[in-house]
C-alpha atoms as a PDB file:
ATOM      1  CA  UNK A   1      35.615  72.505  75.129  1.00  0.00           C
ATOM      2  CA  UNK A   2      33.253  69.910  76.684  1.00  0.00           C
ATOM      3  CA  UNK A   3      31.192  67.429  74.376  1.00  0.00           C
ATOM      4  CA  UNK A   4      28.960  64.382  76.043  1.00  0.00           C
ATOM      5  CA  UNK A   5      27.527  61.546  74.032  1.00  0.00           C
ATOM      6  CA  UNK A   6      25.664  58.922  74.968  1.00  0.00           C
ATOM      7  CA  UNK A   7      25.543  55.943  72.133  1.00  0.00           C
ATOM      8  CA  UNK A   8      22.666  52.694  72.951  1.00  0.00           C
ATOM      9  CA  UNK A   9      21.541  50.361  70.548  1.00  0.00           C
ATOM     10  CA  UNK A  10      21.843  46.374  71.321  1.00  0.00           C
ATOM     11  CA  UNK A  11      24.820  44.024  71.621  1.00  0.00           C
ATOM     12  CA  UNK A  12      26.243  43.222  68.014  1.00  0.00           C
ATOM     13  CA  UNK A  13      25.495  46.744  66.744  1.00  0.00           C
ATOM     14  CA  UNK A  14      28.822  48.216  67.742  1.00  0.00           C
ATOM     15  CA  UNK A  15      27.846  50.622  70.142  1.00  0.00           C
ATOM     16  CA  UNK A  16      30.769  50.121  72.313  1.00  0.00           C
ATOM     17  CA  UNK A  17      32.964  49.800  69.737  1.00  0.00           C
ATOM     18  CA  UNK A  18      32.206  53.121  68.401  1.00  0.00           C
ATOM     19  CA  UNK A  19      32.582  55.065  72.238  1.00  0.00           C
ATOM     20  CA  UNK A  20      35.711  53.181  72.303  1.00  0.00           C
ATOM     21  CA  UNK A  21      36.953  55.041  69.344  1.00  0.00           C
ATOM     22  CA  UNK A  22      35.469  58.312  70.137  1.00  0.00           C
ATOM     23  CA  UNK A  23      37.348  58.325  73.452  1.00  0.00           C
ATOM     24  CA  UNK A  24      40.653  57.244  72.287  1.00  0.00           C
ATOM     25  CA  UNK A  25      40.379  59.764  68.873  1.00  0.00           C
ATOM     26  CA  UNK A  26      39.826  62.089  71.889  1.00  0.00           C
ATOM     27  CA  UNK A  27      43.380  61.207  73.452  1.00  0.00           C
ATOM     28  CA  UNK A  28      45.628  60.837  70.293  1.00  0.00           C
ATOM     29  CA  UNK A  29      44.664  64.629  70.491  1.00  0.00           C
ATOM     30  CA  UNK A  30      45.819  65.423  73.752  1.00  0.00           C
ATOM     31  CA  UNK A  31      42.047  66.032  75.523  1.00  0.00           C
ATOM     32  CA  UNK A  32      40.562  64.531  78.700  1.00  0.00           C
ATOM     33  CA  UNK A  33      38.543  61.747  78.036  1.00  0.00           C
ATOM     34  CA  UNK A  34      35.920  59.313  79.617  1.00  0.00           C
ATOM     35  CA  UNK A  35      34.108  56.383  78.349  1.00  0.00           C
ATOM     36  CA  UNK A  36      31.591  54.584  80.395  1.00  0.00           C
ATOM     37  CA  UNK A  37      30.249  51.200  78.787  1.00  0.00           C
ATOM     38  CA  UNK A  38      26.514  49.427  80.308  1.00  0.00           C
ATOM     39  CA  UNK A  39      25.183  46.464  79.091  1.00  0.00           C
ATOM     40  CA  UNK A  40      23.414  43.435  79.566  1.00  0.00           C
ATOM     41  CA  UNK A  41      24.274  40.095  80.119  1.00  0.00           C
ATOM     42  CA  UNK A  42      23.248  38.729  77.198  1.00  0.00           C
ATOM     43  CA  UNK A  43      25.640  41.094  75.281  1.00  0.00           C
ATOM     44  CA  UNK A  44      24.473  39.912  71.371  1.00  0.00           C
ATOM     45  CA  UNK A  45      20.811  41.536  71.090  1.00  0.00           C
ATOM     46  CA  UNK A  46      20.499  42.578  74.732  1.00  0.00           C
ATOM     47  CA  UNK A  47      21.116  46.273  74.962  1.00  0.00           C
ATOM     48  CA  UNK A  48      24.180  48.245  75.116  1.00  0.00           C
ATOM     49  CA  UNK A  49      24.774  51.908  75.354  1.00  0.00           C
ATOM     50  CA  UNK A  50      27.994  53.940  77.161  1.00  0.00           C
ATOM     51  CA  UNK A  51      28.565  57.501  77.605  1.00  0.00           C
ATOM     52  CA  UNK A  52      31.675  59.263  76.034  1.00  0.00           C
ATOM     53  CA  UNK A  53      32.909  62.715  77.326  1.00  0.00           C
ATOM     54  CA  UNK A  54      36.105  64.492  75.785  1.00  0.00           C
ATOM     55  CA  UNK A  55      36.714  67.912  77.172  1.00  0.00           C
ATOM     56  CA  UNK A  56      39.807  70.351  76.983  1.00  0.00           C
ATOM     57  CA  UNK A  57      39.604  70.068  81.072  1.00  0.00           C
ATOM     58  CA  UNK A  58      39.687  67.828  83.759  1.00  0.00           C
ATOM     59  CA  UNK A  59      36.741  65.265  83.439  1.00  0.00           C
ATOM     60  CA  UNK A  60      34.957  65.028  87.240  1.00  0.00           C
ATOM     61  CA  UNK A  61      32.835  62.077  86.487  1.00  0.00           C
ATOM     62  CA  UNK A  62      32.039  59.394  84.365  1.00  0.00           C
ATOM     63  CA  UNK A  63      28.849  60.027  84.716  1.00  0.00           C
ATOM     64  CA  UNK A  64      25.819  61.444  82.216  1.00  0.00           C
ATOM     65  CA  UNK A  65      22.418  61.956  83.101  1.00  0.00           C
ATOM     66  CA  UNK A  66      21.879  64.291  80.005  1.00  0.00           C
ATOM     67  CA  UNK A  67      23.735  64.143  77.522  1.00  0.00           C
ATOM     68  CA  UNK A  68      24.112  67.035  74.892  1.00  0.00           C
ATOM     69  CA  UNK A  69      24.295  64.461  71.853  1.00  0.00           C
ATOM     70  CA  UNK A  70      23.189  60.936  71.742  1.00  0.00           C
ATOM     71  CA  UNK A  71      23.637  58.475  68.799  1.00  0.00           C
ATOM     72  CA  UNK A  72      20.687  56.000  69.087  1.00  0.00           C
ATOM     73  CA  UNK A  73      20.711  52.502  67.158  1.00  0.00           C
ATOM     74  CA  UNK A  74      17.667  50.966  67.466  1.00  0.00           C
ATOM     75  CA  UNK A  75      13.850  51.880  68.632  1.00  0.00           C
ATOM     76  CA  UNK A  76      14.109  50.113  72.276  1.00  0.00           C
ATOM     77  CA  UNK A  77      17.327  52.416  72.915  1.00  0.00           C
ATOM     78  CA  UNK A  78      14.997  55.576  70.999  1.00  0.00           C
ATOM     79  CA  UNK A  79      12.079  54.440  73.496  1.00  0.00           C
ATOM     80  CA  UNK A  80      14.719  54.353  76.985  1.00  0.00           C
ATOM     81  CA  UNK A  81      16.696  57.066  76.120  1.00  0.00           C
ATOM     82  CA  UNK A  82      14.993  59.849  74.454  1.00  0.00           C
ATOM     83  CA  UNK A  83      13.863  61.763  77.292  1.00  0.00           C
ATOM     84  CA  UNK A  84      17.633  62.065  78.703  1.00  0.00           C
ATOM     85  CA  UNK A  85      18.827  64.030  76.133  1.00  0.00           C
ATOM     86  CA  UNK A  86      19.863  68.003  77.016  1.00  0.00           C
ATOM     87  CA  UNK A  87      17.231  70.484  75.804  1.00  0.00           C
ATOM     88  CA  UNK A  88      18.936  72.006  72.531  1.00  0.00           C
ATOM     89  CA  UNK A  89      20.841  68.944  72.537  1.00  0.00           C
ATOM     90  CA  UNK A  90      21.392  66.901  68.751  1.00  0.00           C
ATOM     91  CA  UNK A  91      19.856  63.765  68.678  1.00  0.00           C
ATOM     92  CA  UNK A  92      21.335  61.122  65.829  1.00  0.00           C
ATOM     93  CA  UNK A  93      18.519  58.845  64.648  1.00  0.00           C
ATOM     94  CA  UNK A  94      19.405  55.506  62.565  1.00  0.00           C
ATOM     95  CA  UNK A  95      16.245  55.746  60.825  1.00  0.00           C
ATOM     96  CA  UNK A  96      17.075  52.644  59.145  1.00  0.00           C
ATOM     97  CA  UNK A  97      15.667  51.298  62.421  1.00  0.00           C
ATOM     98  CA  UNK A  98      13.959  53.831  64.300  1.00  0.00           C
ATOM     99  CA  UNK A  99      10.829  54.599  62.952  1.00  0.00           C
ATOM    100  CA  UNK A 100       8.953  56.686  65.658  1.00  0.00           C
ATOM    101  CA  UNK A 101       9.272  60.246  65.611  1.00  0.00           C
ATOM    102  CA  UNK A 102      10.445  62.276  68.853  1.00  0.00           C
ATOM    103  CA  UNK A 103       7.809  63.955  71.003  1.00  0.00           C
ATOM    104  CA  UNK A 104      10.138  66.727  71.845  1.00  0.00           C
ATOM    105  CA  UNK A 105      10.512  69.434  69.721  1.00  0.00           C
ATOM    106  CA  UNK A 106      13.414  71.546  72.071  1.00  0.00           C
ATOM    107  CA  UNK A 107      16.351  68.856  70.496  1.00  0.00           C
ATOM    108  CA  UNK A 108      17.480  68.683  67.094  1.00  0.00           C
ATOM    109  CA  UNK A 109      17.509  65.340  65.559  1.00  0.00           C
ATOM    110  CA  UNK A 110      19.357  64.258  62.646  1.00  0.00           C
ATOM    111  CA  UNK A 111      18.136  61.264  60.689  1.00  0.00           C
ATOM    112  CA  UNK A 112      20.934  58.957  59.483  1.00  0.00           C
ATOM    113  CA  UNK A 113      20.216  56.188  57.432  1.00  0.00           C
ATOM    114  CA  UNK A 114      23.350  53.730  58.998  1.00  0.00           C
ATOM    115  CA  UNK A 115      22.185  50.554  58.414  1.00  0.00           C
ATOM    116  CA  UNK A 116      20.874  51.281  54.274  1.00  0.00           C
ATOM    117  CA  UNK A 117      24.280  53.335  54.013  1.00  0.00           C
ATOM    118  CA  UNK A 118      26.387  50.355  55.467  1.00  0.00           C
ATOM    119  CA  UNK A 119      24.492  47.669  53.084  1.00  0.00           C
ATOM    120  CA  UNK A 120      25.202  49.948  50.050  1.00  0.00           C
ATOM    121  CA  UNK A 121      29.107  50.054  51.091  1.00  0.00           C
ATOM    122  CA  UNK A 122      28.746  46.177  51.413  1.00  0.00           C
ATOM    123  CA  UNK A 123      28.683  45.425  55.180  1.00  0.00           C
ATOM    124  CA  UNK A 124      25.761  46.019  57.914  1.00  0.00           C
ATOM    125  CA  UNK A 125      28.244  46.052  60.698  1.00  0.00           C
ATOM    126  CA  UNK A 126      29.829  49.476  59.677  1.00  0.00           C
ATOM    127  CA  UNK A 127      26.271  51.379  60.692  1.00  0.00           C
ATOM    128  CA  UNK A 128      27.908  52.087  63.956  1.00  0.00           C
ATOM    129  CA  UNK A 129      30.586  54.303  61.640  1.00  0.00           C
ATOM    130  CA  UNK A 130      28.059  55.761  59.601  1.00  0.00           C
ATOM    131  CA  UNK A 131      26.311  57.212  62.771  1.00  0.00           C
ATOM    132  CA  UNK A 132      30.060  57.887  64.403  1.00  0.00           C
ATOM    133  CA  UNK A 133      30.831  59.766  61.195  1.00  0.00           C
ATOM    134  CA  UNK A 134      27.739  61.651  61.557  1.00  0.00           C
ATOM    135  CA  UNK A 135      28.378  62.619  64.945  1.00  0.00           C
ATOM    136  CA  UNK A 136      31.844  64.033  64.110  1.00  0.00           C
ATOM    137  CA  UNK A 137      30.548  65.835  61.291  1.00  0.00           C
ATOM    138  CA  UNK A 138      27.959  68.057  62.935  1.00  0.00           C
ATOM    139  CA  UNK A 139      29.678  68.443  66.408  1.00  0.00           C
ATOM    140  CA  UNK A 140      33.914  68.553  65.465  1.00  0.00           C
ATOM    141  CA  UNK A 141      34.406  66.766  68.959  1.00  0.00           C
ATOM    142  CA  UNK A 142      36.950  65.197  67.384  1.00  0.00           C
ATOM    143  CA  UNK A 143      38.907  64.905  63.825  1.00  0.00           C
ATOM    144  CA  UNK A 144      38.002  62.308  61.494  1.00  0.00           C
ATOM    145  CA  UNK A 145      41.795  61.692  61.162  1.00  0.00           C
ATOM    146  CA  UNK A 146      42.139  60.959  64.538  1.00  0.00           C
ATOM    147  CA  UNK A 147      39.257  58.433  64.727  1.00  0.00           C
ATOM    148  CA  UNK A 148      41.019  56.717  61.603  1.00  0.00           C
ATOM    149  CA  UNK A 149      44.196  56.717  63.301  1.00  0.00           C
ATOM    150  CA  UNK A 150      42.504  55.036  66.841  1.00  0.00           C
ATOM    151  CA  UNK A 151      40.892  52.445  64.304  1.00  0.00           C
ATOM    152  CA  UNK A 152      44.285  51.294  64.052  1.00  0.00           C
ATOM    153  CA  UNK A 153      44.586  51.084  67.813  1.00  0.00           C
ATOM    154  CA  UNK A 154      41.103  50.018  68.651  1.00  0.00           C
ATOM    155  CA  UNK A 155      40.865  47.154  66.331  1.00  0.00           C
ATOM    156  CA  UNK A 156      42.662  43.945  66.782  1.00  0.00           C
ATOM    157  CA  UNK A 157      44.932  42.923  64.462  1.00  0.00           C
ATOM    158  CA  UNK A 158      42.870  40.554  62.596  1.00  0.00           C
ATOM    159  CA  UNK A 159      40.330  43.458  61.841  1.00  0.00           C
ATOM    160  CA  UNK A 160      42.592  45.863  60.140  1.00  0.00           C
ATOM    161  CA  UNK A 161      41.527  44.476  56.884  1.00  0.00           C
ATOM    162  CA  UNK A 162      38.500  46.127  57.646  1.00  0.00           C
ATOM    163  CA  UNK A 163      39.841  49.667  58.561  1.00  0.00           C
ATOM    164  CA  UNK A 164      39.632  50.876  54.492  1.00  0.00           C
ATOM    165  CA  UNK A 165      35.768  49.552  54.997  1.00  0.00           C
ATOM    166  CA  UNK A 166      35.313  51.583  58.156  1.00  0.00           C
ATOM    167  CA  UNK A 167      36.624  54.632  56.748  1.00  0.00           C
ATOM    168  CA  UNK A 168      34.359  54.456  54.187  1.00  0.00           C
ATOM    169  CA  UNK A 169      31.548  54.228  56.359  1.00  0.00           C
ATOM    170  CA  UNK A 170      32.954  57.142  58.449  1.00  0.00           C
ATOM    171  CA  UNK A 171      33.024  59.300  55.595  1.00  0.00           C
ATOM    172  CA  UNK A 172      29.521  58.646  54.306  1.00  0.00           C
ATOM    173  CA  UNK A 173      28.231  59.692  57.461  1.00  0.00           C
ATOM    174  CA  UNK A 174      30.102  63.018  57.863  1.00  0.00           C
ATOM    175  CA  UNK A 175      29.413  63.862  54.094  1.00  0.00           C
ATOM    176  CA  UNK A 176      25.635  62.453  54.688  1.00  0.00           C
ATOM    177  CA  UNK A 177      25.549  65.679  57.285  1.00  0.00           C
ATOM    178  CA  UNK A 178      27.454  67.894  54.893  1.00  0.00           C
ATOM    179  CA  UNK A 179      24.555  68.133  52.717  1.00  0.00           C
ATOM    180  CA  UNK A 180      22.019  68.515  55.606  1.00  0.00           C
END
């Protein structure tokens, strides 16, 4: 088993924040795991983006050049990043923000709706779960039990009042790609 992800949006959106959890979901379960976070140093609003691989082997580098899934926030992260995606690769749109289409037609895109999703559960900053739910849904890279379980861990304490909000917003994403 070998999954690569590459998540980019700007500072604030919770892009690292949700590698962070994909990576340690991927260790409660026993797998190898990197995560590799870039961003600028503005950090709020400038842009952000890290890589994520879990595999059931040893990892050899941190490094992606093309990943086979990539979560993308906004439309500057759409307009850097879309041409490094893996042909046949699945590429998760928040078309809340993201209104160009893709020129390639050899990836499959998924359209997730974080930001209008995360304003109906009552917070914009869970549109980072939303998309991570997605992502978990349609790949099984990881259990959604064991990304609620390194919420716990990821999280500082002051946040866990906000775990029951983040699971919400986890689930709507992966049931959002049940029905797809």
């Amino acid at each position: 088993m070998y999954q690569d992800v590459m998540i980019a949006g700007f500072g604030g959106q919770g892009v690292l924040v949700a590698g962070k959890l994909l990576a340690y979901a991927g260790m409660l379960e026993g797998k190898h795991v990197t995560w590799f976070p870039s961003y600028g140093a503005e950090i709020r609003g400038g842009t952000a983006n890290c890589t994520v691989i879990i595999s059931s082997d040893e990892i050899g580098s941190p490094v992606v050049q093309n990943p086979s899934a990539m979560l993308i926030f906004n439309e500057a992260s759409f307009k850097k990043f879309e041409t490094r995606i893996r042909q046949g690769g699945q590429l998760f749109l928040n078309t809340s923000l993201v209104k160009m289409l893709p020129s390639r037609t050899d990836i499959v895109r998924i359209d997730v709706k974080a930001n209008d999703i995360a304003e109906g559960l009552g917070d914009i900053r869970i549109a980072n779960m939303v998309m991570l739910g997605a992502l978990l849904k349609k790949t099984g890279v990881v259990a959604l039990d064991s990304v609620l379980a390194a919420l716990k861990q990821v999280l500082p304490a002051r946040r866990h009042s906000l775990i029951p909000l983040n699971e919400n917003a986890l689930k709507s994403g992966a049931q959002l790609c049940s029905l797809v």
